[in-house]
N, C-alpha and C. Protein backbone atom coordinates (compact mmCIF):
# COMPACT_ATOMS: atom_id res chain seq x y z
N UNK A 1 5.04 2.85 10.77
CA UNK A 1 5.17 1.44 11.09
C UNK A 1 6.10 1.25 12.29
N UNK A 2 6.74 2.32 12.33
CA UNK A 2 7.86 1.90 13.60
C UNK A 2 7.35 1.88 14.60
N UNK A 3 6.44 3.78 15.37
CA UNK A 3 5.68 3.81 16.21
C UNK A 3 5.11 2.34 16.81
N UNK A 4 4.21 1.63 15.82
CA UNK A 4 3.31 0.67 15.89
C UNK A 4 3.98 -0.45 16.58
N UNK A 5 5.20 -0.65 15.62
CA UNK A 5 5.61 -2.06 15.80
C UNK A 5 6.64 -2.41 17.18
N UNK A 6 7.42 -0.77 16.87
CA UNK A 6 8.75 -0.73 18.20
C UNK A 6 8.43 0.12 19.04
N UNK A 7 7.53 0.97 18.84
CA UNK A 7 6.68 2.18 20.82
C UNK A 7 5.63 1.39 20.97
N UNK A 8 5.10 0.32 20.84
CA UNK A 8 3.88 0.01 21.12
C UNK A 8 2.51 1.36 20.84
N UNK A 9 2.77 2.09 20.23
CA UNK A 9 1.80 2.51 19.44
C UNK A 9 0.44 1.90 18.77
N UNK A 10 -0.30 1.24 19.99
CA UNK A 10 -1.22 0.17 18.93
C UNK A 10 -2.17 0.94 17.89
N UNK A 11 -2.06 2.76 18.77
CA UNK A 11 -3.78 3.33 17.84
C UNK A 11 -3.16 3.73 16.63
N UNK A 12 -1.73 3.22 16.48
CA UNK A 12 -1.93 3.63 14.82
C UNK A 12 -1.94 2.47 14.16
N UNK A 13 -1.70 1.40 14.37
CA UNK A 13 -2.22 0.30 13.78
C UNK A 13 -3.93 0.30 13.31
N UNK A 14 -4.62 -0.11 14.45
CA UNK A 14 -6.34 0.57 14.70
C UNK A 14 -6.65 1.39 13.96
N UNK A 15 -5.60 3.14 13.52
CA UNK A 15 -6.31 3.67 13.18
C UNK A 15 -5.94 3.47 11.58
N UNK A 16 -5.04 3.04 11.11
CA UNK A 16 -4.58 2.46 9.80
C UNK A 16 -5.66 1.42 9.67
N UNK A 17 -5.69 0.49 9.93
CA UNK A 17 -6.77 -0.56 10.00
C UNK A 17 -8.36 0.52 9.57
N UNK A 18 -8.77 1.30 9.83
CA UNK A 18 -10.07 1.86 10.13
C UNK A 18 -9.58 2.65 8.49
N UNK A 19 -8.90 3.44 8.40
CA UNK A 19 -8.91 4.02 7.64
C UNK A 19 -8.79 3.29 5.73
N UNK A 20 -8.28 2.18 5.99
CA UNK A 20 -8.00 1.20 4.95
C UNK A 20 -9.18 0.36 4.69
N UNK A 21 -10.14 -0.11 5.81
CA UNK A 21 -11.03 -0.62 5.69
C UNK A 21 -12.32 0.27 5.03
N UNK A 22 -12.27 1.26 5.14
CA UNK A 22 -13.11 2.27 4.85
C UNK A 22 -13.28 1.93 3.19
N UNK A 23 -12.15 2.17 2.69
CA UNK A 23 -11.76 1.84 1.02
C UNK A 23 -12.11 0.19 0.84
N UNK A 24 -11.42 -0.68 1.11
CA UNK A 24 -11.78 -2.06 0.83
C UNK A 24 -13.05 -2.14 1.43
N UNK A 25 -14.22 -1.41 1.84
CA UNK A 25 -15.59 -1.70 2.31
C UNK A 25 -16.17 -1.85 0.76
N UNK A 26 -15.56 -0.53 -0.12
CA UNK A 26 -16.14 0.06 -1.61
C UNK A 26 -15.78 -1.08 -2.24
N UNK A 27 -14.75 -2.06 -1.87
CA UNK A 27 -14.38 -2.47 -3.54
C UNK A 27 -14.57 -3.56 -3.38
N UNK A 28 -15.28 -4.13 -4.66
CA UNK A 28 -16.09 -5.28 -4.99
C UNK A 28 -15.49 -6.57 -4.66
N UNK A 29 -13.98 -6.79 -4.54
CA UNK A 29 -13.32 -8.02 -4.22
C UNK A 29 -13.47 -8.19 -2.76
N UNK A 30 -13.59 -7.60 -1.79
CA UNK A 30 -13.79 -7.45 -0.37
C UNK A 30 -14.99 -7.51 0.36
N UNK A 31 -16.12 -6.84 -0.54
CA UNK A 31 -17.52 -7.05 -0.40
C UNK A 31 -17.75 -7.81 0.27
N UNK A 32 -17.47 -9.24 0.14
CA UNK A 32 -18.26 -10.19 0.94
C UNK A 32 -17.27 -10.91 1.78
N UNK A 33 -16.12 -10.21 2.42
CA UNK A 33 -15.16 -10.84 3.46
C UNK A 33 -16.40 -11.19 4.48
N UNK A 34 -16.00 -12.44 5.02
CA UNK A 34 -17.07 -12.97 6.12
C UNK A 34 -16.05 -12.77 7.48
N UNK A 35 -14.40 -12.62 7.71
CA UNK A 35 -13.82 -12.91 8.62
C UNK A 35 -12.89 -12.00 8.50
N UNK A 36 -11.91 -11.49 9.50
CA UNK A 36 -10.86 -11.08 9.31
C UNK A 36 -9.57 -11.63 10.71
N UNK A 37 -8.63 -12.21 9.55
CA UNK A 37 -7.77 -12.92 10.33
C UNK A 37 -6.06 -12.75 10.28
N UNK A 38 -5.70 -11.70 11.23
CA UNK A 38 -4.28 -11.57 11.35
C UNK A 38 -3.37 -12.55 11.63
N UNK A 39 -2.58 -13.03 11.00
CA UNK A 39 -1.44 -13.23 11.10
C UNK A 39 -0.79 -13.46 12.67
N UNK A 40 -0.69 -14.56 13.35
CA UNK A 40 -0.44 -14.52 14.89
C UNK A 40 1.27 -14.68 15.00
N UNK A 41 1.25 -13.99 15.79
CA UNK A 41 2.76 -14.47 16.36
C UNK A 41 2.85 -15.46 17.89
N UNK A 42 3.60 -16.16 17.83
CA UNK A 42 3.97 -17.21 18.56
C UNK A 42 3.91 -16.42 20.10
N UNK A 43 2.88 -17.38 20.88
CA UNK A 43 2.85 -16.71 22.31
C UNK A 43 3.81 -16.00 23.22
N UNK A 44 4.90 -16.49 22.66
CA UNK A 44 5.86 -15.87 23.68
C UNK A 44 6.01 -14.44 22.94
N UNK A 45 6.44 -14.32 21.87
CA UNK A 45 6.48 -13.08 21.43
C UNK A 45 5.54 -12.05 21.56
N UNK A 46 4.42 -12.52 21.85
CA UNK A 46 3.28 -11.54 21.65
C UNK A 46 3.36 -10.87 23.58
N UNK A 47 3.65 -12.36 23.80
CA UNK A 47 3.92 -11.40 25.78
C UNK A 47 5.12 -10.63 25.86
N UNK A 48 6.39 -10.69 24.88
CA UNK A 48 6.92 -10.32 24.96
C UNK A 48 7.05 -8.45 24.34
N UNK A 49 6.41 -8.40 23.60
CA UNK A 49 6.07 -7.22 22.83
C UNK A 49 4.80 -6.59 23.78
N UNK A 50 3.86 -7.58 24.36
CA UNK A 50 2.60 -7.28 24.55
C UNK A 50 1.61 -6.88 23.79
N UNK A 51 1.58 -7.19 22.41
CA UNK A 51 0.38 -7.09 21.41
C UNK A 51 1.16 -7.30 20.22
N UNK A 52 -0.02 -7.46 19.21
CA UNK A 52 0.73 -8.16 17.99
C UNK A 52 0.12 -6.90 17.17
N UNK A 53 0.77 -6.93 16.43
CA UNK A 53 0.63 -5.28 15.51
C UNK A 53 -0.24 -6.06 14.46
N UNK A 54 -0.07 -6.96 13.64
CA UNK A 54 -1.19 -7.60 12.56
C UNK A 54 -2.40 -7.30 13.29
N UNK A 55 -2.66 -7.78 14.66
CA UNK A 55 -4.18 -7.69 15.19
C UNK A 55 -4.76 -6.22 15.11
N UNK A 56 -3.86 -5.40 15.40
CA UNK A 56 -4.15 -3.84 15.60
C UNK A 56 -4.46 -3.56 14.46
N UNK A 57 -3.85 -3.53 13.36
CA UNK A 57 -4.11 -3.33 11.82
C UNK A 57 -6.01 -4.37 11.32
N UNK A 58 -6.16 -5.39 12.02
CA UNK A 58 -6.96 -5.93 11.75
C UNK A 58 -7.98 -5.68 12.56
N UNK A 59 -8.08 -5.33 13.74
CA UNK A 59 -8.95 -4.49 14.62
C UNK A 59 -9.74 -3.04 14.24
N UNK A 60 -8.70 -2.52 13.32
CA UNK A 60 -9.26 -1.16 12.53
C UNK A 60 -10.31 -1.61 11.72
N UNK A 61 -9.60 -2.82 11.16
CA UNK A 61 -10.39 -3.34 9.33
C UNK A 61 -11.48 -3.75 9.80
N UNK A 62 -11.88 -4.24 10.88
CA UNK A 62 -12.88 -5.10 11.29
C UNK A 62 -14.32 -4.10 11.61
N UNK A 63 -13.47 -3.31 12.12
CA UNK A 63 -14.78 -2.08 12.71
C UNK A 63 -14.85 -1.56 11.76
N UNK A 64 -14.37 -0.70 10.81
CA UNK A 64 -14.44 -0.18 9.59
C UNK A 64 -15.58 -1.39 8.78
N UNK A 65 -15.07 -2.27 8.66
CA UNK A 65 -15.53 -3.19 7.56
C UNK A 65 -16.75 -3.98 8.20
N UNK A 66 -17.08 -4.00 9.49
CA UNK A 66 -18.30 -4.22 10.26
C UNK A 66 -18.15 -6.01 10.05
N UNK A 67 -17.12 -6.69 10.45
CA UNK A 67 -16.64 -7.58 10.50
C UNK A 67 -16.34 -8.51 11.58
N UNK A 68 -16.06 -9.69 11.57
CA UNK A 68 -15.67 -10.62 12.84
C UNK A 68 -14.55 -10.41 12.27
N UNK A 69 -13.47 -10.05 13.72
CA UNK A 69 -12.22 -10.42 13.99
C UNK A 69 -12.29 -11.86 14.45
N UNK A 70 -10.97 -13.11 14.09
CA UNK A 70 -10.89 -14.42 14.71
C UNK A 70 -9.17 -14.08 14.80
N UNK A 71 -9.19 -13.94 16.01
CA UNK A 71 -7.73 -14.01 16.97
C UNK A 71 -7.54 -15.47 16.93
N UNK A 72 -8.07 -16.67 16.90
CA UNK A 72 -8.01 -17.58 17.95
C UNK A 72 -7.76 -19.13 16.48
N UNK A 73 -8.36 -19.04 15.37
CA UNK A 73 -8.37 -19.92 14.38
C UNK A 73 -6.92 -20.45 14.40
N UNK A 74 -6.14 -19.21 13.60
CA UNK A 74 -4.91 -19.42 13.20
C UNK A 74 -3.89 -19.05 14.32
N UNK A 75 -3.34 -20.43 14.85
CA UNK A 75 -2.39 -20.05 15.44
C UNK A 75 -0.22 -20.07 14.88
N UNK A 76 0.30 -19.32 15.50
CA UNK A 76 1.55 -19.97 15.66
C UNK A 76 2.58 -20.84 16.54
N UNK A 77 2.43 -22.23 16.09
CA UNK A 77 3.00 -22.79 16.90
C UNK A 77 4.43 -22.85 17.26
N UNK A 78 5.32 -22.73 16.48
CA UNK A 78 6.72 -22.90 16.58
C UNK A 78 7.20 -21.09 17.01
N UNK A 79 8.27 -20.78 17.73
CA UNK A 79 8.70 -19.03 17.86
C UNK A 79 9.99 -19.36 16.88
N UNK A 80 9.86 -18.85 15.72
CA UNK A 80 10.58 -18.53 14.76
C UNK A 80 11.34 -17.07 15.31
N UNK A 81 12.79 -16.80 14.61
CA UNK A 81 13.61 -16.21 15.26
C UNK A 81 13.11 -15.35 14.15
N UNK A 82 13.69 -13.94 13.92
CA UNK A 82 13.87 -12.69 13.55
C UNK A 82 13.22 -12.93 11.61
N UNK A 83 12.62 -12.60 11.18
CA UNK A 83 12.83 -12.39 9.24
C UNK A 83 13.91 -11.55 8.87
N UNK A 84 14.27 -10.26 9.99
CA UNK A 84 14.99 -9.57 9.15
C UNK A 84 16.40 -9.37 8.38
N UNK A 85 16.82 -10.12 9.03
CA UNK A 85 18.28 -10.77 7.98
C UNK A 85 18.54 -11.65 7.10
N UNK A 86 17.10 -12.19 6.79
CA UNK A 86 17.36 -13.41 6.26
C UNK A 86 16.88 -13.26 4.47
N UNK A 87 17.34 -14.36 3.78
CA UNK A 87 16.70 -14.04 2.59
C UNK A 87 15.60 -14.76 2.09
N UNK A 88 15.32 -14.49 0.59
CA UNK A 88 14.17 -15.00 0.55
C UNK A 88 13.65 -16.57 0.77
N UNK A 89 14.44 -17.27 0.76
CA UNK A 89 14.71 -18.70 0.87
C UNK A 89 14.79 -19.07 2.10
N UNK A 90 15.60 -18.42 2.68
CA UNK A 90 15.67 -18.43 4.11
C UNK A 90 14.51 -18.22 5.27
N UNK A 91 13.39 -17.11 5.00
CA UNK A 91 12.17 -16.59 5.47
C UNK A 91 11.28 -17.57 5.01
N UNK A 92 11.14 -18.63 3.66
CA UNK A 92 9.92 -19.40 3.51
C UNK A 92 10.47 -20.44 4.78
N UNK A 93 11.98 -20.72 4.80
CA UNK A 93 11.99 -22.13 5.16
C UNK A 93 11.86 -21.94 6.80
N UNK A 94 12.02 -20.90 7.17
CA UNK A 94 11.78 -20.38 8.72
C UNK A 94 10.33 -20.24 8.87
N UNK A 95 9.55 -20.43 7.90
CA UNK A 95 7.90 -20.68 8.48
C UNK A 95 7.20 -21.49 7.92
N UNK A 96 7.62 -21.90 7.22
CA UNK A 96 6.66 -23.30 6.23
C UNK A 96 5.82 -23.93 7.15
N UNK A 97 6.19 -24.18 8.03
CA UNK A 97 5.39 -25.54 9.14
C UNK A 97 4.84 -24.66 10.56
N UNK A 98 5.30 -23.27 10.58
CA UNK A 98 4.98 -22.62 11.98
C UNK A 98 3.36 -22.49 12.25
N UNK A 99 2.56 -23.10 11.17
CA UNK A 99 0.62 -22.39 11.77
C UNK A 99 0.58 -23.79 11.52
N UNK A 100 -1.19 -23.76 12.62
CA UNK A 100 -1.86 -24.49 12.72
C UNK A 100 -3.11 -23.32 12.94
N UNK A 101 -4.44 -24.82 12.85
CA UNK A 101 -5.55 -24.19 13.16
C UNK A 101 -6.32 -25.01 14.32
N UNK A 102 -7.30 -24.31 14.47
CA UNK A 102 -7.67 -25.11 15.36
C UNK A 102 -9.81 -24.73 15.20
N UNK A 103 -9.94 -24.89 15.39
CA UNK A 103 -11.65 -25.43 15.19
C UNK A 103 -12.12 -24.79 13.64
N UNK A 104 -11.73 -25.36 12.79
CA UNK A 104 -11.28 -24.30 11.52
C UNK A 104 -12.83 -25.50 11.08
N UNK A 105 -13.07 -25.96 11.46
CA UNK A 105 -14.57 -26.23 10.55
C UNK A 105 -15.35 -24.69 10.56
N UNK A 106 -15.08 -23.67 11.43
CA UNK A 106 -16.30 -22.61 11.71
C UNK A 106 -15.66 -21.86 10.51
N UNK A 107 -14.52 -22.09 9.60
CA UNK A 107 -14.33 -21.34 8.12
C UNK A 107 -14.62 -21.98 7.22
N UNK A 108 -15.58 -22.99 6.94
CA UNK A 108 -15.53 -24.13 5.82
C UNK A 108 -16.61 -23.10 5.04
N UNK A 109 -16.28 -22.48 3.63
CA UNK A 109 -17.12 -22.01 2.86
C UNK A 109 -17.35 -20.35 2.98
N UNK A 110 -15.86 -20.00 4.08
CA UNK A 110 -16.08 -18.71 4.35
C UNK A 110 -14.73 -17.73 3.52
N UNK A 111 -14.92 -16.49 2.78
CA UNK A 111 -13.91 -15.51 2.52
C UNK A 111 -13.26 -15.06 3.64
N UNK A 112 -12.15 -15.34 3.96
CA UNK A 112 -10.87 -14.52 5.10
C UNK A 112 -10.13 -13.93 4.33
N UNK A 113 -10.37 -12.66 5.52
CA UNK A 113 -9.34 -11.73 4.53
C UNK A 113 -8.04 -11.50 5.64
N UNK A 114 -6.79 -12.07 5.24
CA UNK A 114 -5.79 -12.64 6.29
C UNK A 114 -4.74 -11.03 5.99
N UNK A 115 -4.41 -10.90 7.52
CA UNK A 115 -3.78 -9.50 7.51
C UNK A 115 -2.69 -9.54 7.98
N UNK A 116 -1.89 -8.76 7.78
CA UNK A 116 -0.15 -8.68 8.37
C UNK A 116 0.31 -6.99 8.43
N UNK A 117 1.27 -6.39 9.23
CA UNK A 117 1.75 -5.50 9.23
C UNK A 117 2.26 -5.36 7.61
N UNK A 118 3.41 -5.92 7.74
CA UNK A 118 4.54 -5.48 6.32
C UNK A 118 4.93 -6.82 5.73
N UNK A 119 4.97 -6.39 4.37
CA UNK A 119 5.35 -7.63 3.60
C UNK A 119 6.47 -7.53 2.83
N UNK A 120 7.26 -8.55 2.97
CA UNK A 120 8.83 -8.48 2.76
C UNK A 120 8.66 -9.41 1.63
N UNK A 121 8.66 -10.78 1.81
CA UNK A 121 9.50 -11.76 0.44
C UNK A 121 7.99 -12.18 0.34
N UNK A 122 6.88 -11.94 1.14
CA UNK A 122 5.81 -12.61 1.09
C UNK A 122 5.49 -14.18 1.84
N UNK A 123 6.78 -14.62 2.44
CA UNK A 123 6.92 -15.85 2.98
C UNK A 123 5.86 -15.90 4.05
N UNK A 124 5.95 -15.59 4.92
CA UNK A 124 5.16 -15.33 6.46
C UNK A 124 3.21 -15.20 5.66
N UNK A 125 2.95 -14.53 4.64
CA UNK A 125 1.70 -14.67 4.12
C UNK A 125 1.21 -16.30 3.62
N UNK A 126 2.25 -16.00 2.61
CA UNK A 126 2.22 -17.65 1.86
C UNK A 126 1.87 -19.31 3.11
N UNK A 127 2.84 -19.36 3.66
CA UNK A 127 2.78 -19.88 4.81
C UNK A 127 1.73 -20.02 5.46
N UNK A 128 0.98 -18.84 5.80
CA UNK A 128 -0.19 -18.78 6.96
C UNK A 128 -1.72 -18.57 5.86
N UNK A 129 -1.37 -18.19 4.54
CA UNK A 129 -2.48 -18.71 3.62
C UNK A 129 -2.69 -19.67 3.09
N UNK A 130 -1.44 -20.29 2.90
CA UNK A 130 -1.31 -22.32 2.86
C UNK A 130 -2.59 -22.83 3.82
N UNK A 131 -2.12 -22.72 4.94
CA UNK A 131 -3.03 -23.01 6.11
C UNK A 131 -4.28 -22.66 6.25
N UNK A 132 -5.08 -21.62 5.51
CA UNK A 132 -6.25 -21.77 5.58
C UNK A 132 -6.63 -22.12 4.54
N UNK A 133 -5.92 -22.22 3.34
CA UNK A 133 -6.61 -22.99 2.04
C UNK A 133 -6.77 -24.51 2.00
N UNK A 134 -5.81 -25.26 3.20
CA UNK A 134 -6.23 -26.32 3.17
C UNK A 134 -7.93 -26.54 3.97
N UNK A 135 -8.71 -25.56 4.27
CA UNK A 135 -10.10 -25.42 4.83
C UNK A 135 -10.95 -25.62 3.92
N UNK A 136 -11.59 -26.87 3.79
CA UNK A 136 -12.99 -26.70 2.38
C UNK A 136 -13.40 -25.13 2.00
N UNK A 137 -13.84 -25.09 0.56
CA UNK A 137 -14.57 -24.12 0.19
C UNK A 137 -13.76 -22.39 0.83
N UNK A 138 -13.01 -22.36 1.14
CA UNK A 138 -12.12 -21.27 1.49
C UNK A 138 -11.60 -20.32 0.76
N UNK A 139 -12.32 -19.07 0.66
CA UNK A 139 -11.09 -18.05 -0.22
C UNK A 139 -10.62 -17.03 1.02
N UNK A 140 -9.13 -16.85 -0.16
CA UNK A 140 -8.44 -15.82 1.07
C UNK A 140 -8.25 -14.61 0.31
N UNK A 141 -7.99 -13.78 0.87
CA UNK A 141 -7.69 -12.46 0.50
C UNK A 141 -6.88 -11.97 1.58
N UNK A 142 -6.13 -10.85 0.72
CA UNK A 142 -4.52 -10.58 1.19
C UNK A 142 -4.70 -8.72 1.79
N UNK A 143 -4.61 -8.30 2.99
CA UNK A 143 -4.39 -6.90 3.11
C UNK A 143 -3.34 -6.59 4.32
N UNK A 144 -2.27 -5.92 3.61
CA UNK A 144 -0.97 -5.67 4.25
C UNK A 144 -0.95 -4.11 4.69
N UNK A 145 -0.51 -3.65 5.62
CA UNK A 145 -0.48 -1.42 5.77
C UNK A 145 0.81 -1.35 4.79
N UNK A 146 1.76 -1.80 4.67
CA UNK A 146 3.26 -2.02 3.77
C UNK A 146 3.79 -2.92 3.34
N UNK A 147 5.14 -2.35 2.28
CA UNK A 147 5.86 -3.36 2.16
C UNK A 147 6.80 -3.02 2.26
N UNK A 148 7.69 -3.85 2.32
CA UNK A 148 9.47 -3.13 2.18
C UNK A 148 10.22 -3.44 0.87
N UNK A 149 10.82 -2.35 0.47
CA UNK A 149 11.13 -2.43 -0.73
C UNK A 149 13.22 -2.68 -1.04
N UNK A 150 13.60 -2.85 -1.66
CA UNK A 150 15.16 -3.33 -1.36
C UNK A 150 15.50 -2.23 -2.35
């Protein structure tokens, strides 16, 4: 995860993504994902890093899983500062309001399966799966490469 997230290492994201998707292709809850949708980080960050590691992880799943990637649905609007010092209370209330969507009629009645690098308190998921459940007829499904454990 470090490679990925702090060398810009994107092909192990990609190739984590490919290799994970391979397995969730087999299993019956995933079967019928129609979309796959990472987790965005706020524009500046993403120029600032130059790629978003959720996408890389979801770029694997997509080809593996013979899938549409949607970069573009879920965005982040607000640049929220750091998760990693913060606690659990602290991480919901630093993203509650940060996504929006934008032409989200093209998910009305569709399974997304919404992706993230690593999952900490779960806030940053919750948050950005709020946001597509307010989409008619919408199920989401959750696939993370880690978590961090305390």
């Amino acid at each position: 995860m470090h490679q990925l997230k702090y060398k810009s290492k994107t092909e192990v994201g990609i190739l984590l993504g490919e290799l994970y998707g391979r397995d969730l292709k087999k299993a019956t809850l995933f079967e019928n994902v129609d979309v796959i949708i990472p987790v965005p980080l706020h524009w500046k960050k993403q120029k600032q890093r130059g790629f978003n590691q959720s996408e890389m992880f979801g770029r694997g799943l997509a080809k593996a899983m013979k899938v549409k990637l949607d970069c573009e649905t879920l965005i982040r609007n607000v640049a929220t500062e750091t998760q990693t010092k913060k606690s659990r209370i602290q991480r919901w209330e630093n993203v509650s309001e940060v996504f929006e969507l934008k032409d989200e009629a093209q998910l009305e009645g569709k399974h997304i399966l919404l992706v993230d690098d690593v999952i900490t308190t779960g806030s940053t998921l919750e948050a950005s799966a709020n946001k597509l459940l307010s989409i008619p007829d919408v199920k989401v499904s959750v696939a993370t490469i880690a978590f961090a454990s305390k």
